[in-house]
N, C-alpha and C. Protein backbone atom coordinates (compact mmCIF):
# COMPACT_ATOMS: atom_id res chain seq x y z
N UNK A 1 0.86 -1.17 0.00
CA UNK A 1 0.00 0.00 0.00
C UNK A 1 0.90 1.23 0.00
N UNK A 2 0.90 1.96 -1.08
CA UNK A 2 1.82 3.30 -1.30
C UNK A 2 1.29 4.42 -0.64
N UNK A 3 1.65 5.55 -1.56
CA UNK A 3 1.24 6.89 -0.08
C UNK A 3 -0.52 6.72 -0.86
N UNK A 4 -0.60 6.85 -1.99
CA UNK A 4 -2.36 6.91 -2.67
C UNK A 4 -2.74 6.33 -1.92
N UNK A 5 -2.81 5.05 -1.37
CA UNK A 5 -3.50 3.67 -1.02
C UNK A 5 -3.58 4.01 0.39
N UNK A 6 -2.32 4.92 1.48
CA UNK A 6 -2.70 5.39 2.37
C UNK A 6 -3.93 6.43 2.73
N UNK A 7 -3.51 7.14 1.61
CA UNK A 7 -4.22 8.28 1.63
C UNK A 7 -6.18 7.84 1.58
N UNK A 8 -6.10 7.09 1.01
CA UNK A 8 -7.45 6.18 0.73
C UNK A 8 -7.72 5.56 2.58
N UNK A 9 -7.05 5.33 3.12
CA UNK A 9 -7.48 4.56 4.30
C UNK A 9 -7.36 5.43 5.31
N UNK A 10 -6.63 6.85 5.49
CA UNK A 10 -6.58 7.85 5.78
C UNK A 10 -8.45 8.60 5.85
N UNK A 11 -8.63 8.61 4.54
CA UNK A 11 -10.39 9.11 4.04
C UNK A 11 -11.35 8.18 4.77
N UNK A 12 -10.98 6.83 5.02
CA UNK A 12 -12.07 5.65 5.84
C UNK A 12 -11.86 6.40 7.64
N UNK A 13 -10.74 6.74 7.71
CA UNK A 13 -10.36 6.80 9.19
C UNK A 13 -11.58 8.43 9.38
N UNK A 14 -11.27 9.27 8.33
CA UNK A 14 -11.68 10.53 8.41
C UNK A 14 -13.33 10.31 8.38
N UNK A 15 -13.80 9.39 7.29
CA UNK A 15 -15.31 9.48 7.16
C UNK A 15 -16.06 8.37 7.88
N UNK A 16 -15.84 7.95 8.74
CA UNK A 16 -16.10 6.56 9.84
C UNK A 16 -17.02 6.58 10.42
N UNK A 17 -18.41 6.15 10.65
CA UNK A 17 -19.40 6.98 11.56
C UNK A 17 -19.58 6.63 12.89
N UNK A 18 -18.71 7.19 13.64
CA UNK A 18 -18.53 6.99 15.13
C UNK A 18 -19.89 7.22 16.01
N UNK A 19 -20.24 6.29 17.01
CA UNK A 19 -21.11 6.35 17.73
C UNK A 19 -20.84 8.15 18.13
N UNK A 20 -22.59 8.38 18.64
CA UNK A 20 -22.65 9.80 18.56
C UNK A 20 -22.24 10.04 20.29
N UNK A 21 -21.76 9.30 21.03
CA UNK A 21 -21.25 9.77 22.16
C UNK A 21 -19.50 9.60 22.28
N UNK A 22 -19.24 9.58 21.11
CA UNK A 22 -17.88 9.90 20.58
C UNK A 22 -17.50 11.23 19.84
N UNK A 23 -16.39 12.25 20.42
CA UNK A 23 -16.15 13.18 20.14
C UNK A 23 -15.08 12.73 19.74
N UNK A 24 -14.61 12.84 18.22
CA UNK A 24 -12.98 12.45 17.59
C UNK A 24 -13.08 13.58 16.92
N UNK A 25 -11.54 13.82 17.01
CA UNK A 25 -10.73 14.81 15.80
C UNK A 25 -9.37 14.31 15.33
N UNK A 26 -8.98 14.33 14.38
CA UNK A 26 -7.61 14.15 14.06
C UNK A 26 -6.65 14.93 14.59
N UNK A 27 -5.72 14.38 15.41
CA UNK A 27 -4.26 14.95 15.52
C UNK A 27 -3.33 14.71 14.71
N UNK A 28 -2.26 15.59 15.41
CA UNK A 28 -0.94 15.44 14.39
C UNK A 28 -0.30 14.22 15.06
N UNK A 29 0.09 13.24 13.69
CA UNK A 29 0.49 12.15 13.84
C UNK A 29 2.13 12.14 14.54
N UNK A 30 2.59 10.64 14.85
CA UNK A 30 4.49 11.15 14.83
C UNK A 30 4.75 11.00 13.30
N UNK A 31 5.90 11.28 12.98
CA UNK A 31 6.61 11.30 11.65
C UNK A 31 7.79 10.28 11.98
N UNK A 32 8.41 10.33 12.85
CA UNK A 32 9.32 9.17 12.44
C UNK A 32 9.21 8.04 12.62
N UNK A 33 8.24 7.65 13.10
CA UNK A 33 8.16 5.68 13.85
C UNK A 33 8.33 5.47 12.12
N UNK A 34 7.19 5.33 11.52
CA UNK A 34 6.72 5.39 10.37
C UNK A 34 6.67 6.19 8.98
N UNK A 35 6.70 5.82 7.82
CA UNK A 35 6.92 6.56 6.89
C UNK A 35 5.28 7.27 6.68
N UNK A 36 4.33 6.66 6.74
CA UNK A 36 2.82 7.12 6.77
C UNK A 36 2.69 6.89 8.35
N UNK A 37 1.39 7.84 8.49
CA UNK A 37 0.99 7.37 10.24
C UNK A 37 -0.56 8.42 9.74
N UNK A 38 -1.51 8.19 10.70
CA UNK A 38 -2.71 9.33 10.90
C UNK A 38 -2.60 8.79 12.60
N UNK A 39 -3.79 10.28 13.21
CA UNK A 39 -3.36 10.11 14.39
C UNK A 39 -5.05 10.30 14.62
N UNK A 40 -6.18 10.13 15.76
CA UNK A 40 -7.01 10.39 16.27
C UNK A 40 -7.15 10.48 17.41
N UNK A 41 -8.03 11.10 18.27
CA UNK A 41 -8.41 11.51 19.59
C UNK A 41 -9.90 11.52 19.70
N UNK A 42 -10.43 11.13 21.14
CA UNK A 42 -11.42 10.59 21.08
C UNK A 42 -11.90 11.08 22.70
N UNK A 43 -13.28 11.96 22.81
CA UNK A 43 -13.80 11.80 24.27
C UNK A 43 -14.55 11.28 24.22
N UNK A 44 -15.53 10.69 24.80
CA UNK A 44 -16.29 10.12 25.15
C UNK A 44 -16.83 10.67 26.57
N UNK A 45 -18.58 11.17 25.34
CA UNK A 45 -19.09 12.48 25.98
C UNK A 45 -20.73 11.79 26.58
N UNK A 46 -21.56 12.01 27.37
CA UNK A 46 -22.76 12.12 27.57
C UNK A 46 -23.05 13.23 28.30
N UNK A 47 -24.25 13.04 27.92
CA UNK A 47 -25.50 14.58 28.65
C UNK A 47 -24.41 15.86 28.23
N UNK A 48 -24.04 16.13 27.05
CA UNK A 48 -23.65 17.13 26.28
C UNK A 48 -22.39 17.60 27.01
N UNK A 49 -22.34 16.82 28.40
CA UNK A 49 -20.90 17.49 29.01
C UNK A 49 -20.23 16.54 30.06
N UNK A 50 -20.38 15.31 30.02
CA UNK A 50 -19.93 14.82 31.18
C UNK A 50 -19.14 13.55 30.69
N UNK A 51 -17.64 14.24 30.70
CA UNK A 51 -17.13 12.95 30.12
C UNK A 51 -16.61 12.07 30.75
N UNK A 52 -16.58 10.48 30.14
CA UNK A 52 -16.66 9.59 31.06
C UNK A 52 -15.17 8.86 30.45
N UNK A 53 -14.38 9.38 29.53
CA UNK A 53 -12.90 9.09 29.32
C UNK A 53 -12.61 9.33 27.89
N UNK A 54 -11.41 9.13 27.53
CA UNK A 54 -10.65 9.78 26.58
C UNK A 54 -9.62 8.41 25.48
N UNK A 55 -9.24 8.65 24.75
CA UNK A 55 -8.37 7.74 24.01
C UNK A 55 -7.83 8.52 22.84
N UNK A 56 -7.06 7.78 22.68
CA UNK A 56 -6.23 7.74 21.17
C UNK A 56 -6.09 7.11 20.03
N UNK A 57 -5.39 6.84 18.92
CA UNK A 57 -5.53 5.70 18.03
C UNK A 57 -4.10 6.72 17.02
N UNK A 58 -3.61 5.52 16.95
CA UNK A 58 -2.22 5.89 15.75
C UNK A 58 -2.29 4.93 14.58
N UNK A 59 -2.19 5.03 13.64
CA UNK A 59 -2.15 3.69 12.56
C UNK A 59 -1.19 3.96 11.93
N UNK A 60 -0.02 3.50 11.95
CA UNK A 60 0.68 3.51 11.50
C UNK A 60 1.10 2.60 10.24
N UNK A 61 1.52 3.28 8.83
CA UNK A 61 2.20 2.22 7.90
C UNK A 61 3.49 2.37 7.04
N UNK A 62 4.18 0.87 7.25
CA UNK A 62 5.87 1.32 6.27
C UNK A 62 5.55 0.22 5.41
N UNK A 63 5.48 0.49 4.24
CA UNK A 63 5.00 -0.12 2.92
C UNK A 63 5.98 -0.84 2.93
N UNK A 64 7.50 -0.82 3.33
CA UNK A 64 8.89 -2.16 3.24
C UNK A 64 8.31 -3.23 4.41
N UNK A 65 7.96 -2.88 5.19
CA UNK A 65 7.05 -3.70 6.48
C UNK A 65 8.09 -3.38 7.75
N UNK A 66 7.85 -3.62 9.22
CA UNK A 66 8.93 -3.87 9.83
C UNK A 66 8.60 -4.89 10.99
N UNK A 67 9.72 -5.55 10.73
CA UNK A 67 10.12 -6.79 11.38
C UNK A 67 9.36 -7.03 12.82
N UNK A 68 9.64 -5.52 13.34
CA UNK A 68 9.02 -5.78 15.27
C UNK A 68 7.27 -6.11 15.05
N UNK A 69 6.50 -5.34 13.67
CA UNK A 69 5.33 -5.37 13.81
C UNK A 69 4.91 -6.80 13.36
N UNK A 70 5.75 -7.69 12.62
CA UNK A 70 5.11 -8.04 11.75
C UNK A 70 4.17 -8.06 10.40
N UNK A 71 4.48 -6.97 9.82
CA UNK A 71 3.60 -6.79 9.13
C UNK A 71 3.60 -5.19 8.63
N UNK A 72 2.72 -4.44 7.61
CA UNK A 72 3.07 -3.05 7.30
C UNK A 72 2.64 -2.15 7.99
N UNK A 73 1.53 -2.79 8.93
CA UNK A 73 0.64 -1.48 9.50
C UNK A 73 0.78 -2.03 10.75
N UNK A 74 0.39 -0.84 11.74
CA UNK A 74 0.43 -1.05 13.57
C UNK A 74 -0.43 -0.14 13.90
N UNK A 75 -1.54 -0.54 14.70
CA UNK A 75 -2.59 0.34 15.43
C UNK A 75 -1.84 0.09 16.79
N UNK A 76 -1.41 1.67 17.28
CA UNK A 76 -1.30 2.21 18.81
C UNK A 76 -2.26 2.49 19.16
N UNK A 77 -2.85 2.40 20.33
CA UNK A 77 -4.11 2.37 21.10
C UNK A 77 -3.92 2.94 22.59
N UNK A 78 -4.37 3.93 22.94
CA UNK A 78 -5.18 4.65 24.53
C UNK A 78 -6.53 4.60 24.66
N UNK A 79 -6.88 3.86 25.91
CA UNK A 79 -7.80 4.47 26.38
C UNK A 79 -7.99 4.73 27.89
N UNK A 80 -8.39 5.71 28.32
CA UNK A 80 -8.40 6.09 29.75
C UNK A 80 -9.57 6.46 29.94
N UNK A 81 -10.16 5.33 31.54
CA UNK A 81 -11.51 6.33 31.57
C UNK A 81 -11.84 6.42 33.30
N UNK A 82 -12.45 6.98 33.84
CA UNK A 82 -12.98 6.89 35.33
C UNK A 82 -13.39 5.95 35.60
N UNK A 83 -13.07 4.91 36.90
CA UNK A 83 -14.00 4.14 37.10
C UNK A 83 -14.02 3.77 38.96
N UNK A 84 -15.08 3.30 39.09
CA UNK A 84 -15.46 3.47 40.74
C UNK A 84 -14.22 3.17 41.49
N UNK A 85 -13.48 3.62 42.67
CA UNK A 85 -12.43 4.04 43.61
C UNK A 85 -12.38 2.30 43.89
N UNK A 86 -13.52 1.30 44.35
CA UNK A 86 -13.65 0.20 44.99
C UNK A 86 -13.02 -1.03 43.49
N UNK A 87 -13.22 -0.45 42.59
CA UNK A 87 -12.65 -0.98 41.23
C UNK A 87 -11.08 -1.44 40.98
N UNK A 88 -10.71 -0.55 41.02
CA UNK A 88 -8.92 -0.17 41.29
C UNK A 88 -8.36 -1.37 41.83
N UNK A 89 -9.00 -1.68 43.26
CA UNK A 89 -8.70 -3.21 43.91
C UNK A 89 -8.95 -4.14 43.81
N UNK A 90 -9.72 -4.47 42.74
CA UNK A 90 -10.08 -5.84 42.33
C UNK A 90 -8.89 -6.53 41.56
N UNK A 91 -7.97 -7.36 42.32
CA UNK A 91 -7.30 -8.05 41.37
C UNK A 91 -7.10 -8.36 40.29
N UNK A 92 -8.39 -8.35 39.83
CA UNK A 92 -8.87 -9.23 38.38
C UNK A 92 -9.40 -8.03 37.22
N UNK A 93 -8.82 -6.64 37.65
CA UNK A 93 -8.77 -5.54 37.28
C UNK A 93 -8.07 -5.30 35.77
N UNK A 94 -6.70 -5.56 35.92
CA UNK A 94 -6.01 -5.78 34.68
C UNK A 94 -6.70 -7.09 33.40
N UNK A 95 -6.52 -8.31 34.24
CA UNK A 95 -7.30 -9.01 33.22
C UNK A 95 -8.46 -9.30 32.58
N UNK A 96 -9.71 -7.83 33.20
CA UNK A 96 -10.80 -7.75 32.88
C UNK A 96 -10.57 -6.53 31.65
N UNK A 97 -9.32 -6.11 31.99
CA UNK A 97 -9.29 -4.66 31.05
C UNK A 97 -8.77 -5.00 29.77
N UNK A 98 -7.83 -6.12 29.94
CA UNK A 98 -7.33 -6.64 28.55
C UNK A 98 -8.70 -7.77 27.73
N UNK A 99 -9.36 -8.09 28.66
CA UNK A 99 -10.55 -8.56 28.20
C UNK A 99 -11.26 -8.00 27.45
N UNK A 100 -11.50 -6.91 27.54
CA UNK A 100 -12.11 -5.64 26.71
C UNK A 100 -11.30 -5.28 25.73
N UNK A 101 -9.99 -5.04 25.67
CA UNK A 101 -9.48 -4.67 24.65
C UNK A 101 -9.73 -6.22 23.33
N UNK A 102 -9.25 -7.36 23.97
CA UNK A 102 -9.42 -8.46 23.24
C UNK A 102 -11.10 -8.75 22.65
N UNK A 103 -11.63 -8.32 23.49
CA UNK A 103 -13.39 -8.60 23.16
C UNK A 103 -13.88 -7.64 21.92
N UNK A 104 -12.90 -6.44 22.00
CA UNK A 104 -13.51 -5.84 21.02
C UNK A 104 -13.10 -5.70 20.05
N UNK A 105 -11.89 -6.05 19.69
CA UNK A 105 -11.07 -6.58 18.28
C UNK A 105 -11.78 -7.88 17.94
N UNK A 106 -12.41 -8.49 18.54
CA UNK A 106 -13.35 -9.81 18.28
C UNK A 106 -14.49 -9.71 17.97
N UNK A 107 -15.53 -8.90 18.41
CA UNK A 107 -16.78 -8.29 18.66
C UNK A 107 -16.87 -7.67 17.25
N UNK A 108 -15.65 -6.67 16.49
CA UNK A 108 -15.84 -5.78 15.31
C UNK A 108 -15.24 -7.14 14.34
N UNK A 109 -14.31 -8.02 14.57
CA UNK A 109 -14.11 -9.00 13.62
C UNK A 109 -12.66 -7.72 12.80
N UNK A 110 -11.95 -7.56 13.70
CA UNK A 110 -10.84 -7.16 13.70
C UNK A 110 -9.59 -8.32 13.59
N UNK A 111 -9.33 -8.69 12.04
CA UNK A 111 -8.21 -9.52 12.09
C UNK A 111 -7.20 -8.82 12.69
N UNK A 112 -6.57 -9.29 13.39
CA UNK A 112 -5.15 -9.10 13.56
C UNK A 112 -4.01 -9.85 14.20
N UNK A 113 -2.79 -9.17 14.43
CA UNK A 113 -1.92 -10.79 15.14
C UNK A 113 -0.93 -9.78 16.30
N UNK A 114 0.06 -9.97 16.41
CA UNK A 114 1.10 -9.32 17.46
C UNK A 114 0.34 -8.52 18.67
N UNK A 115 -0.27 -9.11 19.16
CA UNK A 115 -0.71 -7.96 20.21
C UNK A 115 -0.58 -7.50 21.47
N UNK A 116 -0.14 -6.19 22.16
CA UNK A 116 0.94 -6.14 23.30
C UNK A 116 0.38 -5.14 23.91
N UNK A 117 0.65 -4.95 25.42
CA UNK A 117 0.09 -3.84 25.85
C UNK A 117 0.14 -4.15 27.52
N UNK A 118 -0.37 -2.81 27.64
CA UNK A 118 -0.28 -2.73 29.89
C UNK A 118 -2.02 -2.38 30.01
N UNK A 119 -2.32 -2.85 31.11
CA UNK A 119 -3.41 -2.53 31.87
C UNK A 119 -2.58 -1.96 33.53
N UNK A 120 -3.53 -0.26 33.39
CA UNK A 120 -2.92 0.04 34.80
C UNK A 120 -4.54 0.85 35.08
N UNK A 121 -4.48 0.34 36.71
CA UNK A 121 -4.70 1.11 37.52
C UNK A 121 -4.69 2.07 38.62
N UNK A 122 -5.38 3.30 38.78
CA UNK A 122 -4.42 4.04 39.83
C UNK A 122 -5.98 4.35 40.49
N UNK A 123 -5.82 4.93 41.70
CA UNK A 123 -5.92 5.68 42.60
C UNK A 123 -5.59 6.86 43.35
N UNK A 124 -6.20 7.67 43.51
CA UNK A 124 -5.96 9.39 43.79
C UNK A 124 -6.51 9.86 45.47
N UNK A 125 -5.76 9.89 46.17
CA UNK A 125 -6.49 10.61 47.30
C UNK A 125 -5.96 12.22 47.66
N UNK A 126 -6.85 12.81 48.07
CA UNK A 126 -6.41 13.91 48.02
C UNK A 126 -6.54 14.76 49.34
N UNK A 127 -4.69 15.30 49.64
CA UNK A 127 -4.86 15.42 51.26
C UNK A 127 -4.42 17.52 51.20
N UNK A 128 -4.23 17.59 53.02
CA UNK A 128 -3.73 19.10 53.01
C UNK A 128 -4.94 19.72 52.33
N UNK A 129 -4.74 21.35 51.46
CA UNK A 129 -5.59 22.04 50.72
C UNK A 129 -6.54 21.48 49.90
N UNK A 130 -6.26 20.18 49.66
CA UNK A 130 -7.04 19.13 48.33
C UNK A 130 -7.78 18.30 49.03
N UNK A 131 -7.74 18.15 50.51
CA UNK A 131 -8.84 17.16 51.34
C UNK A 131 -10.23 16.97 51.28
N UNK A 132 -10.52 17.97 50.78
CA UNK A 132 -11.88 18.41 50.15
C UNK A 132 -12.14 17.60 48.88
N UNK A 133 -11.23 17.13 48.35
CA UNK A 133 -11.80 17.03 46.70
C UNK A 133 -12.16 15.20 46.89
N UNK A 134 -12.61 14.63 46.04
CA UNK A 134 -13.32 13.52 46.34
C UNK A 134 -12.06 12.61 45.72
N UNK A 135 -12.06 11.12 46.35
CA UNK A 135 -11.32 9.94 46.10
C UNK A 135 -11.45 9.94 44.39
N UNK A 136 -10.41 9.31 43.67
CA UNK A 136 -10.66 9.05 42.41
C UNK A 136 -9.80 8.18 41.72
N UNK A 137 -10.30 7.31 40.70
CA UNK A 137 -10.01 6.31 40.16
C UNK A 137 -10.03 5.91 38.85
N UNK A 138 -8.95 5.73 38.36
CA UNK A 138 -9.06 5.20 36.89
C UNK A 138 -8.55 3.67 36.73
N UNK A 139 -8.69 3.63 35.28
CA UNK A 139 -7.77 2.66 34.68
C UNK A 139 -7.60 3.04 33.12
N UNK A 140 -6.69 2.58 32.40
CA UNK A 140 -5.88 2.93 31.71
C UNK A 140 -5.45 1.95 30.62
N UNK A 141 -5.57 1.85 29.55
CA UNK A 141 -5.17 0.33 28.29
C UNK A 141 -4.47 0.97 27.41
N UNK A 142 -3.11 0.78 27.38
CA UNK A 142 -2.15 1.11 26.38
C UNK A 142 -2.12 -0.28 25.64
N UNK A 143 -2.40 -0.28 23.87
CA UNK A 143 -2.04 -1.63 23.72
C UNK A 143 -1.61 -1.33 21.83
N UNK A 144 -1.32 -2.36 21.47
CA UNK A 144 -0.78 -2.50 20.24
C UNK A 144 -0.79 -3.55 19.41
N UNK A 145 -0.91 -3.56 17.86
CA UNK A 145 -1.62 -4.66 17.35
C UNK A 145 -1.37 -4.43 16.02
N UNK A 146 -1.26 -5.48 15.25
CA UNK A 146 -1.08 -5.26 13.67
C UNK A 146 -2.19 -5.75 13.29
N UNK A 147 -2.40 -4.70 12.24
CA UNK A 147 -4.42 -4.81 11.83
C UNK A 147 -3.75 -6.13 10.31
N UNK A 148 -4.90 -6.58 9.81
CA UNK A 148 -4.38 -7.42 8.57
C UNK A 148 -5.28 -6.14 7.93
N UNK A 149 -4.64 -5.63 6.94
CA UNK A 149 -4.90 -4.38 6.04
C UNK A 149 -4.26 -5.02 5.10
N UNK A 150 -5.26 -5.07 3.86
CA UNK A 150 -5.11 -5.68 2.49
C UNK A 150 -5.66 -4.35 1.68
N UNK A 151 -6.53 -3.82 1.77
CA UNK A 151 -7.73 -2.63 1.33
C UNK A 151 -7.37 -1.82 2.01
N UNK A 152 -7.69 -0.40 1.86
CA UNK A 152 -8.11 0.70 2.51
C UNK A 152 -9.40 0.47 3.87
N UNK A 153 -10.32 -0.15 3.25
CA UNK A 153 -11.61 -0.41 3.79
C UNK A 153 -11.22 -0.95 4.43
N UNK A 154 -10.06 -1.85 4.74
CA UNK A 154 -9.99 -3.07 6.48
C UNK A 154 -9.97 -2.83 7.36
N UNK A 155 -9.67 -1.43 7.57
CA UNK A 155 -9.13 -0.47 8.79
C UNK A 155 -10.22 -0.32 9.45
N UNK A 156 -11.34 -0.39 8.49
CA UNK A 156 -12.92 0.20 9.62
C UNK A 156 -13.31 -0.84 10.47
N UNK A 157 -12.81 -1.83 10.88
CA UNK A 157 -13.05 -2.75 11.40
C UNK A 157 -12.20 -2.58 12.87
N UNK A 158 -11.03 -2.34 12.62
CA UNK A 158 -10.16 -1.56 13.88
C UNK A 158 -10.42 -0.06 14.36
N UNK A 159 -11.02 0.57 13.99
CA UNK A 159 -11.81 1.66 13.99
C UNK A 159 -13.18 0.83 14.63
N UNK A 160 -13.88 0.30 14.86
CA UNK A 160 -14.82 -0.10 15.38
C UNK A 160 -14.26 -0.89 16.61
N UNK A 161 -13.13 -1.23 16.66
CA UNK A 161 -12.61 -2.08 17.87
C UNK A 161 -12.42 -1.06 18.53
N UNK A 162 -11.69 -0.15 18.37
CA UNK A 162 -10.99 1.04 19.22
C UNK A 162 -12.45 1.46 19.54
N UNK A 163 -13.54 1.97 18.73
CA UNK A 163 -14.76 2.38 19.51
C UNK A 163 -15.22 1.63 20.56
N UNK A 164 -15.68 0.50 20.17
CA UNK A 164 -15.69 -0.34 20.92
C UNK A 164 -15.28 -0.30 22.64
N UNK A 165 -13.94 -0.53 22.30
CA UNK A 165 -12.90 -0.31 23.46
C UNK A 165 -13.04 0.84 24.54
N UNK A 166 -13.43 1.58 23.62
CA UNK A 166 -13.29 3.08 24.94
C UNK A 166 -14.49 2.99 25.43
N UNK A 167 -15.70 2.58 24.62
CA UNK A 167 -17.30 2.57 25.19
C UNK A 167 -17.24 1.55 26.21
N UNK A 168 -16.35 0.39 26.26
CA UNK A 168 -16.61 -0.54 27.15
C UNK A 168 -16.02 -0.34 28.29
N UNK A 169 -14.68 0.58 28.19
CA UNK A 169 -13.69 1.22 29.23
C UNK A 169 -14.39 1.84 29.74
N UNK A 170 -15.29 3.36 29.52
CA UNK A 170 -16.24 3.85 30.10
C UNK A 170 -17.47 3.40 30.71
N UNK A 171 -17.79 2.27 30.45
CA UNK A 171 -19.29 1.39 30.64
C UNK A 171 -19.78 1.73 29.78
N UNK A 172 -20.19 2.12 28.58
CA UNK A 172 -21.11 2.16 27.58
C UNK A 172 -20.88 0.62 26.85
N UNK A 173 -22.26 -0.24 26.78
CA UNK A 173 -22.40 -1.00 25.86
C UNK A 173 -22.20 -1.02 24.44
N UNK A 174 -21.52 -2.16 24.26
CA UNK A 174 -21.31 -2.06 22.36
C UNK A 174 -22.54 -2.18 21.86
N UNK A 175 -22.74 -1.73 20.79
CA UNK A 175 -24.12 -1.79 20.01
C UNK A 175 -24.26 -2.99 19.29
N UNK A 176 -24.99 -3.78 19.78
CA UNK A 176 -25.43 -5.04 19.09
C UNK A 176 -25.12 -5.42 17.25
N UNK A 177 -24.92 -6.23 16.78
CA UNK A 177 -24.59 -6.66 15.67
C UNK A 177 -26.00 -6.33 15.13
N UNK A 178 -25.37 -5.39 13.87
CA UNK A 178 -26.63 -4.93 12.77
C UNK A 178 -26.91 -3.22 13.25
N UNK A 179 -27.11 -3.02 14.40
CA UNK A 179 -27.23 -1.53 14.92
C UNK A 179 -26.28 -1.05 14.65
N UNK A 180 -27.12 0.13 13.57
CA UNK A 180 -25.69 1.23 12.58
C UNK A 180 -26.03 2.73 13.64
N UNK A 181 -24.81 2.87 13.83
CA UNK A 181 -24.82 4.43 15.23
C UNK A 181 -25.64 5.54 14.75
N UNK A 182 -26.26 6.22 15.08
CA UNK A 182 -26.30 8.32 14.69
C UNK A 182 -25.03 8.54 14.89
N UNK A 183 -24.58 8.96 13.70
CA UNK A 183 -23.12 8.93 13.58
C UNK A 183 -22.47 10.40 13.83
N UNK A 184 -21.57 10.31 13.93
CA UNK A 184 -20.66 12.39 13.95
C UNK A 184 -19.84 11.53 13.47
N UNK A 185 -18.96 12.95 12.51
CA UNK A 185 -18.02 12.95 11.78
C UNK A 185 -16.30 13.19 12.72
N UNK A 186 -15.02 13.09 12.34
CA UNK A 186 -14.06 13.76 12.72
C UNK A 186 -13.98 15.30 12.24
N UNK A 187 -13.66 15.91 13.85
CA UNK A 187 -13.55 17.69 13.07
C UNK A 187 -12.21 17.58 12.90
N UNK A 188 -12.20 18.49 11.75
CA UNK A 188 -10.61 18.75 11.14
C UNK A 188 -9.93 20.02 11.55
């Protein structure tokens, strides 16, 4: 896939119809991992203001391929979202979070192979002048994955995982197989 053929999967990433409690825009990508890359950002919004977490998405492609990915293309992946303080301590915290990331590369029918990544959780208490402010809790999925990209069009399928992913990080349910979103666009 040359720079045209990017540029084509670039336009799928741009015209994608993201569930409508997804706020994406394109960022500026890196330039050197990769010879092509696009970059996205993502909140994840309800009741017009209350957001319930955030992510990223990099796709990266080197048309020679490279060796660490396996393959020409690599989806980098964030997602970070709030979740209850009593959460944080559940042991089974990390392997419920990579569960989600795995469920939803499965769920969209996201081929792919190499896949790597951290599940973290933290906890926030807040003492002195900040004693006032309330306990708080996240968790956090950095992960990485080589999409099988043959087409331009394959990518929307990892584009639906990454949605996926952050709706399930936040608690929002995936939308059942066949349910097409009220979609928003990426602002440019």
């Amino acid at each position: 896939m040359g720079r045209g053929r990017f540029d084509d999967l670039v336009s799928v990433v741009e015209n994608f119809g993201w569930r409508k409690e997804l706020s994406v825009e394109r960022i500026p990508a890196p330039q050197r991992i990769a010879p092509h890359s696009v970059a996205i950002e993502a909140d994840v919004i309800i009741n017009k203001n209350q957001e319930l977490g955030t992510g990223r998405l990099i796709i990266l492609h080197d048309p020679a391929g490279n060796s660490s990915w396996s393959g020409t293309h690599r989806c980098v992946s964030f997602a970070r979202a709030d979740v209850e303080v009593e959460m944080v301590t559940d042991p089974l915290l990390a392997e419920v979070g990579w569960t989600w990331l795995i469920g939803s590369l499965e769920h969209a029918g996201a081929d792919h192979h190499d896949v790597s990544g951290t599940v973290t959780a933290v906890s926030s208490r807040c003492f002195g002048d900040l004693s006032g402010e309330p306990d708080r809790a996240e968790v956090e999925i950095r992960a990485s994955w080589t999409p099988e990209v043959t087409e331009p069009e394959d990518i929307a399928s990892h584009l639906r995982a990454w949605q996926n992913l952050l709706c399930t990080t936040t608690g929002l349910p995936q939308l059942p197989e066949g349910v097409v979103p009220l979609t928003s666009r990426i602002a440019r």
